[in-house]
N, C-alpha and C. Protein backbone atom coordinates (compact mmCIF):
# COMPACT_ATOMS: atom_id res chain seq x y z
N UNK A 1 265.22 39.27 -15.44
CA UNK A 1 263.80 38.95 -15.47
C UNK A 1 263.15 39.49 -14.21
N UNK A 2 262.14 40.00 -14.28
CA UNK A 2 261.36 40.42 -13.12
C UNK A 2 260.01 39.45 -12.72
N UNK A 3 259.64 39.76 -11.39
CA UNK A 3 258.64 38.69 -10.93
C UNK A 3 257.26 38.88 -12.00
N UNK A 4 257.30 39.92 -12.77
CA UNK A 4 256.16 40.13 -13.52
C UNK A 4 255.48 39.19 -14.46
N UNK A 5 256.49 38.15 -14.80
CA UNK A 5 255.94 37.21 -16.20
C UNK A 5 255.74 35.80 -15.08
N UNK A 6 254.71 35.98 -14.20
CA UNK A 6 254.29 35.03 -13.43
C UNK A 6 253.06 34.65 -13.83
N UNK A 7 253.04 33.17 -14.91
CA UNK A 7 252.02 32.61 -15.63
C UNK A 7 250.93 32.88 -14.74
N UNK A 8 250.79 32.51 -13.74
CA UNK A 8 249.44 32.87 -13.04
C UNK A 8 248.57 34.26 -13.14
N UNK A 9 249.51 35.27 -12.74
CA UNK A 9 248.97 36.23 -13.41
C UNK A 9 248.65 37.35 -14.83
N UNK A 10 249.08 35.92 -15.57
CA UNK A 10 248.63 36.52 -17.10
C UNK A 10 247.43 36.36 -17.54
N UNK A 11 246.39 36.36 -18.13
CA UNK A 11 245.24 36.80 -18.19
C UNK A 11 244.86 36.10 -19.45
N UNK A 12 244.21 35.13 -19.59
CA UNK A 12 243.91 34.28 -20.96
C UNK A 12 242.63 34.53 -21.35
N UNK A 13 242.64 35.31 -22.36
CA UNK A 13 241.25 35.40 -22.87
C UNK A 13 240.40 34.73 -24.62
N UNK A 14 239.34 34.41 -24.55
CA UNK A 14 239.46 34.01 -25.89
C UNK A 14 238.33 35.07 -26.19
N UNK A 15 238.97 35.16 -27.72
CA UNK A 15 237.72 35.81 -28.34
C UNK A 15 237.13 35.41 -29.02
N UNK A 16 235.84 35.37 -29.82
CA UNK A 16 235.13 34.37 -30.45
C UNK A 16 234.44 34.90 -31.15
N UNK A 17 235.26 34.85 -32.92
CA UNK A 17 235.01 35.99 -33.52
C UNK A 17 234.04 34.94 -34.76
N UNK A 18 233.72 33.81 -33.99
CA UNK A 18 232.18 33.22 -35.61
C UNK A 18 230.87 34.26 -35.14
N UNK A 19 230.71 34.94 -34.24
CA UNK A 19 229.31 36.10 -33.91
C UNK A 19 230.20 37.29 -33.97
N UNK A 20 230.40 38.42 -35.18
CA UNK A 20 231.32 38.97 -34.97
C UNK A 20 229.92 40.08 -34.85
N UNK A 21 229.08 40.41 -35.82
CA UNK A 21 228.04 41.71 -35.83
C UNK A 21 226.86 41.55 -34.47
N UNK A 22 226.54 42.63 -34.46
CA UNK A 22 224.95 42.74 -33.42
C UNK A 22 224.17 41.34 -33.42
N UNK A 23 223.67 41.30 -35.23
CA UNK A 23 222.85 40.54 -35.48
C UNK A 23 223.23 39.23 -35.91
N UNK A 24 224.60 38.55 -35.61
CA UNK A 24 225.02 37.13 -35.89
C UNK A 24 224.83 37.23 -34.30
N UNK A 25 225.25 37.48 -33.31
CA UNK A 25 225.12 37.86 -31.69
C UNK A 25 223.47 37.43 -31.29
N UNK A 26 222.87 38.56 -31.98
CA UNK A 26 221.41 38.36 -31.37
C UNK A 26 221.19 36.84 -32.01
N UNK A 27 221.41 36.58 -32.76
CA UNK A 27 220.65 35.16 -33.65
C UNK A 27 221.04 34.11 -32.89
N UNK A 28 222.76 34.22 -32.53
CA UNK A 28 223.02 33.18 -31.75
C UNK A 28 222.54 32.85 -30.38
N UNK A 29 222.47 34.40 -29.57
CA UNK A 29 221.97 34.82 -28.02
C UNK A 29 219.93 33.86 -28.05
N UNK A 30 219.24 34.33 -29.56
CA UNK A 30 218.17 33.19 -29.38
C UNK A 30 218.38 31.52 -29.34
N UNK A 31 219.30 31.36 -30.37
CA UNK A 31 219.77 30.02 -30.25
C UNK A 31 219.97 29.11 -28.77
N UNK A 32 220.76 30.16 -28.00
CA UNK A 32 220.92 29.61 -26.59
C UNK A 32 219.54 29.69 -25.88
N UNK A 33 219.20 30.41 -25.90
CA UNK A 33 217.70 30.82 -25.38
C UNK A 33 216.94 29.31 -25.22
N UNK A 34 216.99 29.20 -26.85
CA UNK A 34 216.11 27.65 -26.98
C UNK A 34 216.69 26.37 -26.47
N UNK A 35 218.11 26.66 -26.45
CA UNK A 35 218.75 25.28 -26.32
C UNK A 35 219.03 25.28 -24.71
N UNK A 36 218.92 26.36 -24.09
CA UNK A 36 218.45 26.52 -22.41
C UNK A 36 217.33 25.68 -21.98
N UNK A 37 216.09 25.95 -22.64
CA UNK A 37 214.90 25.72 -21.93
C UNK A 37 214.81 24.13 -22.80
N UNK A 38 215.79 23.56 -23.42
CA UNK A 38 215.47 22.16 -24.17
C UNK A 38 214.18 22.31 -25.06
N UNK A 39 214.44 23.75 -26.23
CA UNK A 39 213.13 23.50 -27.06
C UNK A 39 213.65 22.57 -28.69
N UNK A 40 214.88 22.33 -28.52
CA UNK A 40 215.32 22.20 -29.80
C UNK A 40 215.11 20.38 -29.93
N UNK A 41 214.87 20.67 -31.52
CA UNK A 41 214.67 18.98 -31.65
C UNK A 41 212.80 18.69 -31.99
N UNK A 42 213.00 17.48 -32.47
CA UNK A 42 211.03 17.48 -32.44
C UNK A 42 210.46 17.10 -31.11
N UNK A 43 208.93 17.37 -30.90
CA UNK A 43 207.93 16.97 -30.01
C UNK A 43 207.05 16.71 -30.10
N UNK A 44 207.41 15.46 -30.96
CA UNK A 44 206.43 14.68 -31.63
C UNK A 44 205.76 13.91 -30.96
N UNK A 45 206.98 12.78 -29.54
CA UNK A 45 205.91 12.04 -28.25
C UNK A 45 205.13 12.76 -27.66
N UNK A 46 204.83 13.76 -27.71
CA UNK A 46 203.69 14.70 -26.94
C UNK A 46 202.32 13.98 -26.84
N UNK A 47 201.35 13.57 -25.44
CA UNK A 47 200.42 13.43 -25.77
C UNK A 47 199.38 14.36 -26.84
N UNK A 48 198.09 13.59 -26.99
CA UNK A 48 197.01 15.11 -27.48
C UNK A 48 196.20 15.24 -26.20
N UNK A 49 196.21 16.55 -26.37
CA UNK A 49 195.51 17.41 -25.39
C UNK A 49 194.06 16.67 -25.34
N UNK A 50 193.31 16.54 -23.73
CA UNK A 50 191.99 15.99 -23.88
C UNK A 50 191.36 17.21 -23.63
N UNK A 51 189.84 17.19 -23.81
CA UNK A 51 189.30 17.96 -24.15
C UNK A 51 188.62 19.02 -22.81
N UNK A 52 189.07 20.24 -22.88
CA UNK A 52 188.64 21.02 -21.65
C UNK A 52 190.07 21.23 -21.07
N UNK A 53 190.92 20.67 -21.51
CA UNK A 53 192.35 20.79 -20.89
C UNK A 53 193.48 21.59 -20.62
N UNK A 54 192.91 22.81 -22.14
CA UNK A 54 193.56 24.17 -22.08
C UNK A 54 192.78 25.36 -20.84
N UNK A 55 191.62 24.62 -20.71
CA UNK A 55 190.83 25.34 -19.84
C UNK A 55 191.61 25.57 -18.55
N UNK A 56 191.32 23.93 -17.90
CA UNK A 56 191.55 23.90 -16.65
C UNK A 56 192.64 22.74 -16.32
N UNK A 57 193.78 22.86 -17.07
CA UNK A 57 195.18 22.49 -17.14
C UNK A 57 196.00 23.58 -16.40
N UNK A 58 197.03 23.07 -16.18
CA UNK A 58 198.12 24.62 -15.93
C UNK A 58 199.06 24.78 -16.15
N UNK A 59 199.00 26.13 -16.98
CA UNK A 59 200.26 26.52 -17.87
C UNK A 59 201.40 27.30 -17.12
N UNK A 60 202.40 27.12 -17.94
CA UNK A 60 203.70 26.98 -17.57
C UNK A 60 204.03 28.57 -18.71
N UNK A 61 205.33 29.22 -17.53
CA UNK A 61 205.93 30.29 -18.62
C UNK A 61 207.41 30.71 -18.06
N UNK A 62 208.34 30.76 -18.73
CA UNK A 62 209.64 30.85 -19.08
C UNK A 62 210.06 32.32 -19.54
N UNK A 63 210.83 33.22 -19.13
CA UNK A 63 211.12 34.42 -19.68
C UNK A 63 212.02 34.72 -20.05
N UNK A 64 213.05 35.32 -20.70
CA UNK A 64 213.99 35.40 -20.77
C UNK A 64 214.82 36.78 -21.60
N UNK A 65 215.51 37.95 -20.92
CA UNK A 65 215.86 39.39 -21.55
C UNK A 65 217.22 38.78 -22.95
N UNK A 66 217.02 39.64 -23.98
CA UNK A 66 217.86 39.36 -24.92
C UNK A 66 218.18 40.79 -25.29
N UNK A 67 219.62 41.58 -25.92
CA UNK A 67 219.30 42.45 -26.74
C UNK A 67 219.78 42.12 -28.33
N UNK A 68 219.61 43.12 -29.04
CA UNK A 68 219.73 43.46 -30.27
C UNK A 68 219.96 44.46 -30.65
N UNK A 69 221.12 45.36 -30.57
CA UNK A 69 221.46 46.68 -30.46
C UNK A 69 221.75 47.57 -29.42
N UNK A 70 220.57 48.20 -29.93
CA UNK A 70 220.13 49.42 -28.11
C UNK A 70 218.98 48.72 -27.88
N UNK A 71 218.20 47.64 -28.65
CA UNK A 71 217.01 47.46 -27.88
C UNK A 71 216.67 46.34 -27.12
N UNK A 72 215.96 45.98 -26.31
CA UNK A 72 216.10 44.96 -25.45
C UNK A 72 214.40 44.22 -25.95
N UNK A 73 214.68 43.23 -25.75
CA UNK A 73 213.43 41.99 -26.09
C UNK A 73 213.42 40.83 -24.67
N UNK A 74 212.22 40.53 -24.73
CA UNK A 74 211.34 39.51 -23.65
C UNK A 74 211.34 38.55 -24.77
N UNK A 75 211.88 37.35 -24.53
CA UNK A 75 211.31 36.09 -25.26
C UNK A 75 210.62 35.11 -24.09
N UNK A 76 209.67 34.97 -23.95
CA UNK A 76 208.52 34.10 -23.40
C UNK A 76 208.45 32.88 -23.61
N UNK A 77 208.65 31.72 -23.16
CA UNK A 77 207.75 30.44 -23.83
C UNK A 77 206.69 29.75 -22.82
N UNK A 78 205.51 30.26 -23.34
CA UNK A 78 204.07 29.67 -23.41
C UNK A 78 203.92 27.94 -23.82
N UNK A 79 203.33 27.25 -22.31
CA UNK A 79 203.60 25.74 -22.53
C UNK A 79 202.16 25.57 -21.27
N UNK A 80 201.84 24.36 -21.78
CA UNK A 80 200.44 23.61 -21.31
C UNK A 80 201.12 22.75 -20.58
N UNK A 81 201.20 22.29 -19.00
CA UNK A 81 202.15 21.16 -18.63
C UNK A 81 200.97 20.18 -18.40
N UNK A 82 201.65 19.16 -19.09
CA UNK A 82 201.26 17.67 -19.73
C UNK A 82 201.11 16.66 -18.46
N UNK A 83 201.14 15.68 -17.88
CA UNK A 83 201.55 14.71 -17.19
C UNK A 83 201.74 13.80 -18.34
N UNK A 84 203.11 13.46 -18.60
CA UNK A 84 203.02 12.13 -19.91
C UNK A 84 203.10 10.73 -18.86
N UNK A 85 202.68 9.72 -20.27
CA UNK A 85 202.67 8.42 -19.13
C UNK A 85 203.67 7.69 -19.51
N UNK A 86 204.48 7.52 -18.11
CA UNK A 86 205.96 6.70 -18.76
C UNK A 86 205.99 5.53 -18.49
N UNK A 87 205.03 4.54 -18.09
CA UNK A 87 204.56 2.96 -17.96
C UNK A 87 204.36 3.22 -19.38
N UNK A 88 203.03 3.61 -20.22
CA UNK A 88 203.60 3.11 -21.74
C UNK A 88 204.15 2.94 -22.77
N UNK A 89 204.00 2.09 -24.09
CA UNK A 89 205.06 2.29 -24.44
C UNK A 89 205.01 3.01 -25.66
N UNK A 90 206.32 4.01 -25.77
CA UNK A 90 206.21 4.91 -26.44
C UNK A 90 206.00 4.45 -28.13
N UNK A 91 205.49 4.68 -28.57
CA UNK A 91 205.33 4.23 -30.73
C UNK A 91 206.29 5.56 -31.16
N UNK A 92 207.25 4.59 -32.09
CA UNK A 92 207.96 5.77 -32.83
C UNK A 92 207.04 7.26 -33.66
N UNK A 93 207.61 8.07 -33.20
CA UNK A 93 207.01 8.94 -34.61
C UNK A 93 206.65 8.47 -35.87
N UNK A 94 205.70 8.76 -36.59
CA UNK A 94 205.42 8.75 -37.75
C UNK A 94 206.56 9.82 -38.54
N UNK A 95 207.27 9.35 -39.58
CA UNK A 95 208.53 10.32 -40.65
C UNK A 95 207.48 11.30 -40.91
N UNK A 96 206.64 10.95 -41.34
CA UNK A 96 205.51 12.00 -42.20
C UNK A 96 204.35 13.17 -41.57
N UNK A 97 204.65 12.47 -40.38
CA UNK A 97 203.70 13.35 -38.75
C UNK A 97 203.64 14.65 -38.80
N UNK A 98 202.61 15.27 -39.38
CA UNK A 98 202.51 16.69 -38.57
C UNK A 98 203.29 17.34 -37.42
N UNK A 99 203.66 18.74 -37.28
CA UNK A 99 204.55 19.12 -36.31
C UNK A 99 203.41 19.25 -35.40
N UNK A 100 203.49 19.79 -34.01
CA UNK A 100 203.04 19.60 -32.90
C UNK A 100 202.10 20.30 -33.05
N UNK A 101 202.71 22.23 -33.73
CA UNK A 101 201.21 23.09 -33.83
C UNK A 101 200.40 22.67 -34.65
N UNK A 102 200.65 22.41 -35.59
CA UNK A 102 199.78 21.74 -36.79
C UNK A 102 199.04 20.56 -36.39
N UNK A 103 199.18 19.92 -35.40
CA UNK A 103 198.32 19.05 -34.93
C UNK A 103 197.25 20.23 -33.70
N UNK A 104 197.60 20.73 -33.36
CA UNK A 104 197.03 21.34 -32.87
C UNK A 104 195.91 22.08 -32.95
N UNK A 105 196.33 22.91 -34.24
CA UNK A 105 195.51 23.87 -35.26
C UNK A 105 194.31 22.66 -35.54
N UNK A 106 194.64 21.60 -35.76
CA UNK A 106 194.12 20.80 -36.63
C UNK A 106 193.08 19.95 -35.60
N UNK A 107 193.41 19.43 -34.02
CA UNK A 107 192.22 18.75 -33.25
C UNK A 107 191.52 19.92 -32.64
N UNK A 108 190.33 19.66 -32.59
CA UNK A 108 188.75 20.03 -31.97
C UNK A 108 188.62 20.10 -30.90
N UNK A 109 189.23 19.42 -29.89
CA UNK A 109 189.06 19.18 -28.40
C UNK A 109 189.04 20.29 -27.53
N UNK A 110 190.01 21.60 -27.92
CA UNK A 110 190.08 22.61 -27.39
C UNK A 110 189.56 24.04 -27.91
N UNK A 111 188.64 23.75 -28.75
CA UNK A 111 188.80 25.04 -29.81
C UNK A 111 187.79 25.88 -28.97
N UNK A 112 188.70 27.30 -28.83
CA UNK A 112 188.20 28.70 -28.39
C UNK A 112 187.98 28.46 -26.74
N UNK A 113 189.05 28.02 -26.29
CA UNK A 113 188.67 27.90 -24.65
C UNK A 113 188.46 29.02 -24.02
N UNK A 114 187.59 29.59 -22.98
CA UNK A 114 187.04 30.85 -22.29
C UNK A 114 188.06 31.49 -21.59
N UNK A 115 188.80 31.09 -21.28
CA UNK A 115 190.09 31.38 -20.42
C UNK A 115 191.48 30.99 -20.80
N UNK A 116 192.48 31.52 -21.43
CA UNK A 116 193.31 31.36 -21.81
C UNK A 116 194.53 32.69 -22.63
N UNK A 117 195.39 32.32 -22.60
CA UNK A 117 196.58 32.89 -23.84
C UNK A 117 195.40 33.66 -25.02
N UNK A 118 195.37 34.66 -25.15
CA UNK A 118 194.60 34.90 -26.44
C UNK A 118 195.05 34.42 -27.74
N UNK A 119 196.44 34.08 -27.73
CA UNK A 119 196.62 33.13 -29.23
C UNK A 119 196.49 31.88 -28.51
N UNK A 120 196.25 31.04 -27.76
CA UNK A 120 195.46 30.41 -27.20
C UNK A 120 194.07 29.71 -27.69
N UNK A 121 193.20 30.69 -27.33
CA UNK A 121 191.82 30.96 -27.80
C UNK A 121 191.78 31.18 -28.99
N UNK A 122 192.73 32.07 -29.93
CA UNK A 122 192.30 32.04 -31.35
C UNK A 122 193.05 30.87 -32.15
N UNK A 123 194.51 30.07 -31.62
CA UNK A 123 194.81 29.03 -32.79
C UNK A 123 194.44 27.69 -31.78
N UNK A 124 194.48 27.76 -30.63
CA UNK A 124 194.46 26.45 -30.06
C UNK A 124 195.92 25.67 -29.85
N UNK A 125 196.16 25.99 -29.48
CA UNK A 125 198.05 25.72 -29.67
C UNK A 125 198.57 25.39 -28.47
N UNK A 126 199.22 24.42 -27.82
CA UNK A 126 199.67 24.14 -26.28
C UNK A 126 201.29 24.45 -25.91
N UNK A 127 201.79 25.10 -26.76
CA UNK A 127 203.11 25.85 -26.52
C UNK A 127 203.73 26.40 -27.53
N UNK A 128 204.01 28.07 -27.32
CA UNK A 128 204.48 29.18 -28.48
C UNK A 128 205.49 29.79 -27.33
N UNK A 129 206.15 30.29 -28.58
CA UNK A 129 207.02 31.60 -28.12
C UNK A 129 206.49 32.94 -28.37
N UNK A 130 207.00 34.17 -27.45
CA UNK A 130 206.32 35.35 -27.54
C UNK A 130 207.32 36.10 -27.62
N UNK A 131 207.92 36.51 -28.53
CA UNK A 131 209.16 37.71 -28.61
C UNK A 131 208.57 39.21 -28.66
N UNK A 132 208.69 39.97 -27.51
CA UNK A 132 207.95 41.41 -27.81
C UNK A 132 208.79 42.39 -26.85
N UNK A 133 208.80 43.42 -26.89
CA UNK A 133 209.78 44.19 -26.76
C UNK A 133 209.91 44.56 -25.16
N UNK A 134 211.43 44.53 -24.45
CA UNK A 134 211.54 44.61 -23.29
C UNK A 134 210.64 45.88 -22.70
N UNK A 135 210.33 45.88 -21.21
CA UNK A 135 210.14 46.75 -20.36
C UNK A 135 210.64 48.46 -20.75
N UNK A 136 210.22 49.32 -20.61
CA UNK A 136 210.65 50.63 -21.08
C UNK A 136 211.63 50.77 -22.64
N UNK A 137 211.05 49.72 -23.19
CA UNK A 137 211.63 49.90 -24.99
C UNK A 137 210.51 50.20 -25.65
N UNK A 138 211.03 51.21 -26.46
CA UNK A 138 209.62 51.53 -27.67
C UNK A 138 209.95 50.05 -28.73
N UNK A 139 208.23 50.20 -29.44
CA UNK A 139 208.30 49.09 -30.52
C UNK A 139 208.78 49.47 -31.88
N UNK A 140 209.08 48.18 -32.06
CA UNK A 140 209.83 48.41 -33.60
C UNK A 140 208.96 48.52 -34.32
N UNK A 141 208.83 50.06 -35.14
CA UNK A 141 207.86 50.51 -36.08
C UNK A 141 208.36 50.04 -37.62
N UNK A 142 209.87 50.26 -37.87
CA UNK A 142 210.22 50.50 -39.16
C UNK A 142 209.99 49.40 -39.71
N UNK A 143 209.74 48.83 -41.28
CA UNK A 143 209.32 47.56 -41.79
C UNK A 143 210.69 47.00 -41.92
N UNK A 144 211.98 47.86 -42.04
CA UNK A 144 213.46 47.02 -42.03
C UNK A 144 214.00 46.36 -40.87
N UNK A 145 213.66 47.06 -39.51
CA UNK A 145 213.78 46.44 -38.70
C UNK A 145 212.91 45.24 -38.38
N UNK A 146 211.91 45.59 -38.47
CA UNK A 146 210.80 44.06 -38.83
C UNK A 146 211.09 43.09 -39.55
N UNK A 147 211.80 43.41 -40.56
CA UNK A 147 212.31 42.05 -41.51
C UNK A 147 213.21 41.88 -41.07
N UNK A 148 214.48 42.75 -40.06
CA UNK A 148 215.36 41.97 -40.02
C UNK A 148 215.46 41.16 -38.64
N UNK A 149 214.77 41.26 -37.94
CA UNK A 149 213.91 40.62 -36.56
C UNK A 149 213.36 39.40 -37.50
N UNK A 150 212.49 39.58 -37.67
CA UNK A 150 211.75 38.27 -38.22
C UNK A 150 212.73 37.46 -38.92
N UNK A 151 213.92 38.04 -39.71
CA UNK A 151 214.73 37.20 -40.46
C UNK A 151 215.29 36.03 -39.61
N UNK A 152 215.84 36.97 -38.47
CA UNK A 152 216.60 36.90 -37.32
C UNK A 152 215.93 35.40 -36.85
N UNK A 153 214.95 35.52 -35.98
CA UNK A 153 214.01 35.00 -35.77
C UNK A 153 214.21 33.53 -36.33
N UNK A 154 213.74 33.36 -37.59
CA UNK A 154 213.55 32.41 -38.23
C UNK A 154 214.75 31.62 -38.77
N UNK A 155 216.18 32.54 -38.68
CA UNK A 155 217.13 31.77 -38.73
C UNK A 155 217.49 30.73 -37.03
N UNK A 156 217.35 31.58 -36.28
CA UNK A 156 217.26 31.04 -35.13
C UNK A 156 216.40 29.73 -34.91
N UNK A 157 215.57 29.82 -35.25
CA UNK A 157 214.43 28.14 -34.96
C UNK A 157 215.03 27.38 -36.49
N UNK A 158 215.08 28.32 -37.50
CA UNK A 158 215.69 26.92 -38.54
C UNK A 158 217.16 26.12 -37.86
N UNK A 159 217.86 26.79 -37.16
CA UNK A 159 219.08 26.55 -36.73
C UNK A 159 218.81 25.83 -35.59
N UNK A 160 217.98 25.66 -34.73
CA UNK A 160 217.18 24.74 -33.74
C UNK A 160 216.62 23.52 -33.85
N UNK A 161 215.76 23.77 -35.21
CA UNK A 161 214.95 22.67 -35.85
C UNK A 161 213.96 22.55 -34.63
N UNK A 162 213.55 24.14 -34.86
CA UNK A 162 211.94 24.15 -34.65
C UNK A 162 211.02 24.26 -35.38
């Protein structure tokens, strides 16, 4: 026997073959993304925004490089920071409650603020994600790659339960 089969220097690697393609990889690489910044799950205790608040509130932003092939993507998350009040007491969610944007879309208090996110100003919304294409990457023109991004995409937040 030679000093060579010295457990210490054998080399344990795992491989982890449930993301075996690009695009089970990229889907999962968003997954972490979200479950980094704690977007997963509902946010339903959220106060509602008072009125003038998207104005002169201050927003919060998160970045983060992903690829998908040869191409590289910026995922962003766009957030209004809140002060919540933790003296009261919290009321369960409503089962039937509107999700957060949809309440959003839906109160008056902020609509079309002068200064802001331009999807901002046009839905009224106090936190989105922005997936758009890294620094020195051209955009994805083709409609297959578009569907399969967007597929991508949307398996990712269904798999979040966003």
């Amino acid at each position: 026997m030679t000093g060579d089969s010295d457990p210490e220097s054998e080399v344990f690697e795992i491989t982890d073959f449930t993301t075996a393609s690009e695009w089970e990889r990229f889907v999962s690489r968003v997954e972490e993304v979200l479950n980094d910044w704690k977007l997963i799950g509902s946010s339903a205790g959220k106060l509602s925004p008072k009125k003038g608040e998207y104005t002169s509130g201050i927003w919060g932003e998160k970045s983060q490089e992903i690829h998908f092939a040869d191409f590289k993507f910026s995922v962003t998350h766009h957030f209004l920071k809140q002060e919540s009040d933790k003296d009261d007491d919290k009321e369960e969610p409503e089962e039937d409650a509107y999700p957060l944007a949809m309440q959003d879309l839906l109160c008056m208090n902020n609509d079309f603020p002068p200064r802001a996110h331009c999807l901002v100003r046009w839905y009224g919304i106090r936190e989105f994600l922005v997936i758009s294409p890294g620094a020195n990457c051209e955009a994805v023109i083709s409609e297959s790659k578009c569907n399969l991004l967007l597929s991508s995409i949307s398996i990712s937040l269904a798999n979040s339960g966003w």
